[in-house]
PDB file of N, CA and C in Angstrom:
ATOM      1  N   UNK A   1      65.809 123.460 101.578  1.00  0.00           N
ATOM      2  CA  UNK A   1      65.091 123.807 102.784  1.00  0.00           C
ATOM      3  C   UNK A   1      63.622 123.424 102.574  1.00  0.00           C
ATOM      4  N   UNK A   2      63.222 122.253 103.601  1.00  0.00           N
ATOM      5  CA  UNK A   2      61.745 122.424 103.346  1.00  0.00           C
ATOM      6  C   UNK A   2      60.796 122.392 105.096  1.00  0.00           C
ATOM      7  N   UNK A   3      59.531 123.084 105.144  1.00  0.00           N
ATOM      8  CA  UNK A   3      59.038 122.839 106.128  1.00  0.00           C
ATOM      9  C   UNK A   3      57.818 122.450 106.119  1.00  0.00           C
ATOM     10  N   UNK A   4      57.493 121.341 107.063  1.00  0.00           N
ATOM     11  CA  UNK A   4      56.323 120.365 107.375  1.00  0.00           C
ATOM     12  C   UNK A   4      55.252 121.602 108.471  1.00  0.00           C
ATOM     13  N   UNK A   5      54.296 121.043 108.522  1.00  0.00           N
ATOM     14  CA  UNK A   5      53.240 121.457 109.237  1.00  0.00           C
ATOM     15  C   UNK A   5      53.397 120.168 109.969  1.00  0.00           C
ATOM     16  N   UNK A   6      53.313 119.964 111.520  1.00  0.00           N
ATOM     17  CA  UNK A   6      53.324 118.814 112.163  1.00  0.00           C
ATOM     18  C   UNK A   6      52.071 118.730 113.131  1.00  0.00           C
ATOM     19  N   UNK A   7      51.905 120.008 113.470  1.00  0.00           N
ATOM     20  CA  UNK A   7      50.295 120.279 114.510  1.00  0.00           C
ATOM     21  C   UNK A   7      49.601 121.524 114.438  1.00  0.00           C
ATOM     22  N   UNK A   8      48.273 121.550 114.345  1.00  0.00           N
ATOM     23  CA  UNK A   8      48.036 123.059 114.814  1.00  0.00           C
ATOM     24  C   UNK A   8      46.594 122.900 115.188  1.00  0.00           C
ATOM     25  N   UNK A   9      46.913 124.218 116.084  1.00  0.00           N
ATOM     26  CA  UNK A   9      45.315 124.217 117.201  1.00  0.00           C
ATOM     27  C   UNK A   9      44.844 125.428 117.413  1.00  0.00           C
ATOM     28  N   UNK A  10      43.725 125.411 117.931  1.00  0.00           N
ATOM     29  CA  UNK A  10      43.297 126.756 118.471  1.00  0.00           C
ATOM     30  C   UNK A  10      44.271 127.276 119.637  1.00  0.00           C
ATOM     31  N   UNK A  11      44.239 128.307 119.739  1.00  0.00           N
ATOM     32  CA  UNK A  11      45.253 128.706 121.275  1.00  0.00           C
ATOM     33  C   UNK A  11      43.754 129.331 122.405  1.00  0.00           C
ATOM     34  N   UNK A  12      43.337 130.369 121.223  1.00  0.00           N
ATOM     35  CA  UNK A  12      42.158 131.142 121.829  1.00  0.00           C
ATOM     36  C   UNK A  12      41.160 131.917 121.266  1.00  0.00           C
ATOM     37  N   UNK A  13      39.952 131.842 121.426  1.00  0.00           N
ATOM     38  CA  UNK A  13      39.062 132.861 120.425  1.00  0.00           C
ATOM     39  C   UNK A  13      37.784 133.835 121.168  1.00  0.00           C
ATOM     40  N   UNK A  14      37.542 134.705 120.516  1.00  0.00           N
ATOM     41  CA  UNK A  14      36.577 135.283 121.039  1.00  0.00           C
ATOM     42  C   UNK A  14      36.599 136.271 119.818  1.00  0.00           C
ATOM     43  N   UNK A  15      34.320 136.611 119.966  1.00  0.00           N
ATOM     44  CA  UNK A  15      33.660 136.761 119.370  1.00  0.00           C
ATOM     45  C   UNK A  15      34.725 138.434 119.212  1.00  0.00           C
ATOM     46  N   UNK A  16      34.157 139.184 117.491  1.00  0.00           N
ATOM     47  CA  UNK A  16      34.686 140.377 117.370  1.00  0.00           C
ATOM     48  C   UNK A  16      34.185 141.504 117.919  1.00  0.00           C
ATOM     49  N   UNK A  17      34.792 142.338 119.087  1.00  0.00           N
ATOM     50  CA  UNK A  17      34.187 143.280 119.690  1.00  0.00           C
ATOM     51  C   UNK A  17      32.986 144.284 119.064  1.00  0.00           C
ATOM     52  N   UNK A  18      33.448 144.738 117.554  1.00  0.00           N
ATOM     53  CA  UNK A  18      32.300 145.105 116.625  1.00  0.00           C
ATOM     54  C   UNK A  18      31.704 144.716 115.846  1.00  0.00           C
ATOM     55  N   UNK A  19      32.487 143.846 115.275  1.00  0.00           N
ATOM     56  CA  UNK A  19      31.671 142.920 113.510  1.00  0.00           C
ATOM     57  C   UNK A  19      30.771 141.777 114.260  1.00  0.00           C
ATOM     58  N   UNK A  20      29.477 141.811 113.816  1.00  0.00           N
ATOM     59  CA  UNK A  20      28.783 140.812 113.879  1.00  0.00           C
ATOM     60  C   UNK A  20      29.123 139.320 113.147  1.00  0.00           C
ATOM     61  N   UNK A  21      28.963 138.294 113.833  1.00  0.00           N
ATOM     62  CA  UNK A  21      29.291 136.929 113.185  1.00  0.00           C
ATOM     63  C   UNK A  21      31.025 136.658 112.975  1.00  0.00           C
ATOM     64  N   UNK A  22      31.788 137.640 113.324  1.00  0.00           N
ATOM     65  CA  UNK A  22      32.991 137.237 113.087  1.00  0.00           C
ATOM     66  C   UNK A  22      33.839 137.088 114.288  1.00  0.00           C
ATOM     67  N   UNK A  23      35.140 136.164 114.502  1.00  0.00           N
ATOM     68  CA  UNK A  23      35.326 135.371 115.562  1.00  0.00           C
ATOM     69  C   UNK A  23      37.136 135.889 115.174  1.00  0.00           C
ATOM     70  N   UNK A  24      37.224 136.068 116.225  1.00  0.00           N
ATOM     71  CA  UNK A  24      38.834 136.295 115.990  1.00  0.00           C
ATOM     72  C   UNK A  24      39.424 135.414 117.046  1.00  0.00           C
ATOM     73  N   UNK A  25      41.269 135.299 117.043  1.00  0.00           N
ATOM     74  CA  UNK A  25      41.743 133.812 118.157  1.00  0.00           C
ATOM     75  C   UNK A  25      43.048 133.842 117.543  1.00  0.00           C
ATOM     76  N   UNK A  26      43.725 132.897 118.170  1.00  0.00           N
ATOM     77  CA  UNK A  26      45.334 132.881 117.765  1.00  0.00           C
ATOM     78  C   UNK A  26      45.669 131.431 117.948  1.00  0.00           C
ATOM     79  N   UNK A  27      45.797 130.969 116.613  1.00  0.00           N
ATOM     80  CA  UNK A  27      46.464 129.667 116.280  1.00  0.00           C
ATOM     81  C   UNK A  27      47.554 129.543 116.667  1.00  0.00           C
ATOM     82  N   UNK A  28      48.067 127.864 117.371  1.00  0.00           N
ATOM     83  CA  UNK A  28      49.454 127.799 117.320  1.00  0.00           C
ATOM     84  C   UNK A  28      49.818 126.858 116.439  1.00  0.00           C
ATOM     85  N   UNK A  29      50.745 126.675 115.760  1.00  0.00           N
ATOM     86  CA  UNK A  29      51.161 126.068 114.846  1.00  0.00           C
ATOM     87  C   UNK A  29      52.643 125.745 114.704  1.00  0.00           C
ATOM     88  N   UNK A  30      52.745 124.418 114.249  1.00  0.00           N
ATOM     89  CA  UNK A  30      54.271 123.891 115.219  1.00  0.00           C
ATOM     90  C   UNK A  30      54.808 123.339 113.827  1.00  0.00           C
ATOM     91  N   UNK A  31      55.638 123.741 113.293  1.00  0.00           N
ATOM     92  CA  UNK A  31      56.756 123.764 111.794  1.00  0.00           C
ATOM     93  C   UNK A  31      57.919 122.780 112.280  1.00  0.00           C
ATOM     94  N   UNK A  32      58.316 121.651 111.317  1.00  0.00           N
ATOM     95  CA  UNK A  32      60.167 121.324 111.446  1.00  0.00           C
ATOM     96  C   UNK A  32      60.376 122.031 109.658  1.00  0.00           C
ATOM     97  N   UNK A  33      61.508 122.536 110.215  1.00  0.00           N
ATOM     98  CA  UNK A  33      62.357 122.895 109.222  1.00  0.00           C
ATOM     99  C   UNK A  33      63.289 122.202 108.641  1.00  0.00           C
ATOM    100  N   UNK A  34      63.973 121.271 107.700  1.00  0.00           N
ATOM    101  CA  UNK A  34      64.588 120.374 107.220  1.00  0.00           C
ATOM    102  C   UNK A  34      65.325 121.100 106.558  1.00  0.00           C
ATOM    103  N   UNK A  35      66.855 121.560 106.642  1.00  0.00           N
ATOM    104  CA  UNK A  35      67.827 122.031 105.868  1.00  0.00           C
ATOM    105  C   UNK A  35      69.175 121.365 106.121  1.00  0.00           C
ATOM    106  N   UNK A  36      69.266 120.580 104.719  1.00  0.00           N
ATOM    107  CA  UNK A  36      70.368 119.752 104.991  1.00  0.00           C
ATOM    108  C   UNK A  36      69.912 118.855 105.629  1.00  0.00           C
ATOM    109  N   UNK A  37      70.969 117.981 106.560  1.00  0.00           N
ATOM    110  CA  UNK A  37      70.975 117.096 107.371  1.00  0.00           C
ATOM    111  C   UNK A  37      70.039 117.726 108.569  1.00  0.00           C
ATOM    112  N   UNK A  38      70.040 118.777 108.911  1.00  0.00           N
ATOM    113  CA  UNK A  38      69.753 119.295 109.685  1.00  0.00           C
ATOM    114  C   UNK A  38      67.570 119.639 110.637  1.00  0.00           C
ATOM    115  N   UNK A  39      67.426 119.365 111.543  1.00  0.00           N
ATOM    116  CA  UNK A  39      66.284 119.501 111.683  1.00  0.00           C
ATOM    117  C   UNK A  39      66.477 120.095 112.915  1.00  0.00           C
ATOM    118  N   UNK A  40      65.107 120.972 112.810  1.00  0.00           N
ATOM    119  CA  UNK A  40      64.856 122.586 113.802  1.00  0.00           C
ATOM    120  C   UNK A  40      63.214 122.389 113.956  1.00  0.00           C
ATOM    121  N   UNK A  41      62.591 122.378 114.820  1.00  0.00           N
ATOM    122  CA  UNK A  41      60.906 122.974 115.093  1.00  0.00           C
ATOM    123  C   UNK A  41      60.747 123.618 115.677  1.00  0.00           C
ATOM    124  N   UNK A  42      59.791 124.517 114.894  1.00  0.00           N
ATOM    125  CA  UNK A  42      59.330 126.191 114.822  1.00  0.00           C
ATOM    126  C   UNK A  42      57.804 125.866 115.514  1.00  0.00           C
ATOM    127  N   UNK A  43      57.828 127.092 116.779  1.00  0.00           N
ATOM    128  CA  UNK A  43      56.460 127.397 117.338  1.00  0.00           C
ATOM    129  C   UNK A  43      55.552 128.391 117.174  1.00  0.00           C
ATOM    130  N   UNK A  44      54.544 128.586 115.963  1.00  0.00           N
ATOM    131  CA  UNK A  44      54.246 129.813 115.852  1.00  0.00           C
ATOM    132  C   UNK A  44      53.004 130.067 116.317  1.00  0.00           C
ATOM    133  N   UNK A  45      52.927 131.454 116.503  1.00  0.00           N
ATOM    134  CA  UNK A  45      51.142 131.420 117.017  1.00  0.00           C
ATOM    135  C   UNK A  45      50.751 132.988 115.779  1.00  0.00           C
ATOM    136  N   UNK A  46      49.716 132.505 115.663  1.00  0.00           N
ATOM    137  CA  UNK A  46      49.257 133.073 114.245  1.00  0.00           C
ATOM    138  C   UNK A  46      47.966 134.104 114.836  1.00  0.00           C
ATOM    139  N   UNK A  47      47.778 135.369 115.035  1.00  0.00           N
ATOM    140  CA  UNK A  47      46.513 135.822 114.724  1.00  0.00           C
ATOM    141  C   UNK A  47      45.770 135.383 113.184  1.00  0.00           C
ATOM    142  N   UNK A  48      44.116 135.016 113.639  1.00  0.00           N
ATOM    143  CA  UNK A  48      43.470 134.972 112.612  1.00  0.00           C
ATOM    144  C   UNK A  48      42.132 135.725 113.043  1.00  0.00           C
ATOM    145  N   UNK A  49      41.390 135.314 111.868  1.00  0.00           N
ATOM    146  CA  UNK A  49      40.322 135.792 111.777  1.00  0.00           C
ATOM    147  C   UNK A  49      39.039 134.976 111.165  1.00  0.00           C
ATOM    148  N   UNK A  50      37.752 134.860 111.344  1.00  0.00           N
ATOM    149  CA  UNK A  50      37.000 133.647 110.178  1.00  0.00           C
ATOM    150  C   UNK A  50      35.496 134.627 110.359  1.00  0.00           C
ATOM    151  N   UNK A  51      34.708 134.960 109.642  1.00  0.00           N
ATOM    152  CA  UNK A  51      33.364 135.170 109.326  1.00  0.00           C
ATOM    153  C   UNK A  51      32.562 133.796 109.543  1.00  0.00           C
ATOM    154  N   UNK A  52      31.738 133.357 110.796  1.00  0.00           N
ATOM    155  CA  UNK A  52      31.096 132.086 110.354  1.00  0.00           C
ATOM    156  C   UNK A  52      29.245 133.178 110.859  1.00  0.00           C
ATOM    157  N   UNK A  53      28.787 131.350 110.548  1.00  0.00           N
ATOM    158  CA  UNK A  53      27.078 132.115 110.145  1.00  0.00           C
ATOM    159  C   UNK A  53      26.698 131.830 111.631  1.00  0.00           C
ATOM    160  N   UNK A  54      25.624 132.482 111.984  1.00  0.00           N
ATOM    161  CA  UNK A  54      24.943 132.362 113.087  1.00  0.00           C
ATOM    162  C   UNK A  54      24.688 131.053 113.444  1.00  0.00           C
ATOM    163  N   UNK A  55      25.217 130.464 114.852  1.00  0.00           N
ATOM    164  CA  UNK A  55      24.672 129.825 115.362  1.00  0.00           C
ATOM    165  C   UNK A  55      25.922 128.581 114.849  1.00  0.00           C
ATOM    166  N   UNK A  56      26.676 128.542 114.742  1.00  0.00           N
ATOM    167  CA  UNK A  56      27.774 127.979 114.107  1.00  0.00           C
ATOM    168  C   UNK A  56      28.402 127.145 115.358  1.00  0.00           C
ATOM    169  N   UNK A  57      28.829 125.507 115.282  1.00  0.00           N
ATOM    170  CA  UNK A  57      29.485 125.100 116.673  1.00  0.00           C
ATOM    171  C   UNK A  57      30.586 125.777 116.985  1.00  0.00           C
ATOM    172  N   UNK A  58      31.338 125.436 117.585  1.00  0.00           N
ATOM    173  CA  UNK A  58      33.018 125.549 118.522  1.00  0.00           C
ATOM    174  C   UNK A  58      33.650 124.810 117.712  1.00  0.00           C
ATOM    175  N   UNK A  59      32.879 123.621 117.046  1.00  0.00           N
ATOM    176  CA  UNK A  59      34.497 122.786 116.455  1.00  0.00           C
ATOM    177  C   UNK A  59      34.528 123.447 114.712  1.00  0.00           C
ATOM    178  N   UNK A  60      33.329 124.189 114.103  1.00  0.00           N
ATOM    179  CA  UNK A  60      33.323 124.951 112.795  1.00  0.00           C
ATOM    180  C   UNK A  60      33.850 125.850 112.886  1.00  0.00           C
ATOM    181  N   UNK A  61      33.710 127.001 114.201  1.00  0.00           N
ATOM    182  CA  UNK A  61      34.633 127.825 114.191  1.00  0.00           C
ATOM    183  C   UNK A  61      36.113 127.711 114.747  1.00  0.00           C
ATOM    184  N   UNK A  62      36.223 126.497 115.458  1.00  0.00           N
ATOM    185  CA  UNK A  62      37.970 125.802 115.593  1.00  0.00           C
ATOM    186  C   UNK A  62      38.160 125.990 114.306  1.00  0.00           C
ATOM    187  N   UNK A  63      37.822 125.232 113.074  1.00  0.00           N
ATOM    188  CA  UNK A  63      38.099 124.723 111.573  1.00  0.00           C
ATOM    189  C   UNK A  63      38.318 125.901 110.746  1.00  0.00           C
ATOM    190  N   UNK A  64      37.282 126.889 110.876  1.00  0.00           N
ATOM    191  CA  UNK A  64      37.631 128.266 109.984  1.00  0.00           C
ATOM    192  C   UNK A  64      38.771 128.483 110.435  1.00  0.00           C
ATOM    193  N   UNK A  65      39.269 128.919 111.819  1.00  0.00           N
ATOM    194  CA  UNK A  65      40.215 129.619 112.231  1.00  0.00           C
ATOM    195  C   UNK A  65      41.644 128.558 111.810  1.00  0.00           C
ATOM    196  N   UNK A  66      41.644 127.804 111.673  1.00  0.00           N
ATOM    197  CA  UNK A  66      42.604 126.643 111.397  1.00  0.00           C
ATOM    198  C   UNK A  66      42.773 126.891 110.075  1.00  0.00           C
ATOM    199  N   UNK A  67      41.961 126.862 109.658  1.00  0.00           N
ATOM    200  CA  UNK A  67      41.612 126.725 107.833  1.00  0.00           C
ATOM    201  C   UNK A  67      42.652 128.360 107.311  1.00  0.00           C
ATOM    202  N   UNK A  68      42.253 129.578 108.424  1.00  0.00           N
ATOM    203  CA  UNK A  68      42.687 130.554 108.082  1.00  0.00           C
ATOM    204  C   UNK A  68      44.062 131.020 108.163  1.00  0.00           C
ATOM    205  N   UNK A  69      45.242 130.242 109.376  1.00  0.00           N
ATOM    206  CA  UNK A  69      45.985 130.150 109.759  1.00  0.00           C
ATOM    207  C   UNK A  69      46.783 129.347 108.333  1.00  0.00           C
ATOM    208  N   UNK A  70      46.235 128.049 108.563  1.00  0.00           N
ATOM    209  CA  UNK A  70      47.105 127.331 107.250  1.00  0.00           C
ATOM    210  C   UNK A  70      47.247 127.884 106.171  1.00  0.00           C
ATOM    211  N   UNK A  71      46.308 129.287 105.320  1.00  0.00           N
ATOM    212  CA  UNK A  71      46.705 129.704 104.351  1.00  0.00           C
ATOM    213  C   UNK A  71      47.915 130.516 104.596  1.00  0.00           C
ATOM    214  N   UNK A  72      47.882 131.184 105.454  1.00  0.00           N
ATOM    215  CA  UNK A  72      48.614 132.012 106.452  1.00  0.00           C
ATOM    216  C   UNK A  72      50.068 131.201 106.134  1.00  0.00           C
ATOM    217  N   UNK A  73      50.484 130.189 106.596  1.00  0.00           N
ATOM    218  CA  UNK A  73      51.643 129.635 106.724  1.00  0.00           C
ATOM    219  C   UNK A  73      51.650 128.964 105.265  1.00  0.00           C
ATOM    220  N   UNK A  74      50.480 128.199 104.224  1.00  0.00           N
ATOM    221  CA  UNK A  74      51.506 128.585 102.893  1.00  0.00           C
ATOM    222  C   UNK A  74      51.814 129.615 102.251  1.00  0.00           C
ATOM    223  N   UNK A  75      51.137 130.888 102.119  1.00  0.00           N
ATOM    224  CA  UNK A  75      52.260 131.766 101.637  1.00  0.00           C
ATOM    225  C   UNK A  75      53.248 131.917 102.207  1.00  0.00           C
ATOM    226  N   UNK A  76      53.337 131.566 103.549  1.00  0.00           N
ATOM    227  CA  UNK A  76      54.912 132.028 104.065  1.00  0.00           C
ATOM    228  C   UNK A  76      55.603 130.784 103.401  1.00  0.00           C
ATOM    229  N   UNK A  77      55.514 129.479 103.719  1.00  0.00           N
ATOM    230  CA  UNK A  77      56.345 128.505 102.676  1.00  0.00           C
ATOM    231  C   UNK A  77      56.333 129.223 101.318  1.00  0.00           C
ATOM    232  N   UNK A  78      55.314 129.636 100.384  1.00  0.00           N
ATOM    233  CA  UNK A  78      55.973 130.055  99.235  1.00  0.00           C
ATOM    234  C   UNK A  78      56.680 130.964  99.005  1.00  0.00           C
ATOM    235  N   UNK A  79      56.832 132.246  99.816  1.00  0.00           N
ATOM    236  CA  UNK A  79      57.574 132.859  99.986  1.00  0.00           C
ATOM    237  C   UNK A  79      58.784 132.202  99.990  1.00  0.00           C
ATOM    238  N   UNK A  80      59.368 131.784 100.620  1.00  0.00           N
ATOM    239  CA  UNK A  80      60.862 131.253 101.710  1.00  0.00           C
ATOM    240  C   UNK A  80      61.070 130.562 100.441  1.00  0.00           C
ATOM    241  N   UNK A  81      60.143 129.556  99.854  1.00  0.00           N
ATOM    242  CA  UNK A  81      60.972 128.610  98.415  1.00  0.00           C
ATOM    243  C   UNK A  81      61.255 129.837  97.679  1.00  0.00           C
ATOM    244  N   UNK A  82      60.673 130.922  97.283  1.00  0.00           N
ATOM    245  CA  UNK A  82      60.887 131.882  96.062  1.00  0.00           C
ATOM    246  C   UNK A  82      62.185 132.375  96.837  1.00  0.00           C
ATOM    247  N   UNK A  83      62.858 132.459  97.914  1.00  0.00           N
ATOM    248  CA  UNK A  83      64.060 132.899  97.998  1.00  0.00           C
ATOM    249  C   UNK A  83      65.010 132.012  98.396  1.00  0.00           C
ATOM    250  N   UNK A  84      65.020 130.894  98.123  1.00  0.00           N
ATOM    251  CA  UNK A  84      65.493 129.677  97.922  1.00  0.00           C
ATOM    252  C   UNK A  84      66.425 129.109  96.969  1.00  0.00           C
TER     253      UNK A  84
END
């Protein structure tokens, strides 16, 4: 069983109602699953989270939140191989 990362994007973000400088949003992120002969693609949408610095663009805080998501989905791949 293995799975690819094929796309992922912002879905949506906005600033954190209390924490200063931090940006919360929900990644979507689009998986094929390869088992066997077999192929499946997975649609996920990920809450994240990113701390950026004042005054930071739209496409740095796209990138944190991306950046934060993808760790997000390799532990879940390492997970799934450890029960593999």
């Amino acid at each position: 069983m293995s799975f690819e990362l094929i796309d992922i994007a912002v879905q949506d973000k906005q600033a954190h109602p209390r924490l200063a400088g931090r940006t919360t949003g929900h990644v979507r992120a689009v998986l094929t699953e390869t088992l066997g002969d077999r192929q499946q693609t997975h649609e996920l949408v990920i809450p994240a989270w990113a701390d950026t610095a004042a005054g930071a663009s739209d496409t740095d805080i796209d990138m944190a939140l991306m950046l934060k998501a993808a760790a997000i989905i390799a532990r879940l791949r390492a997970n799934l191989a450890e029960e593999s």
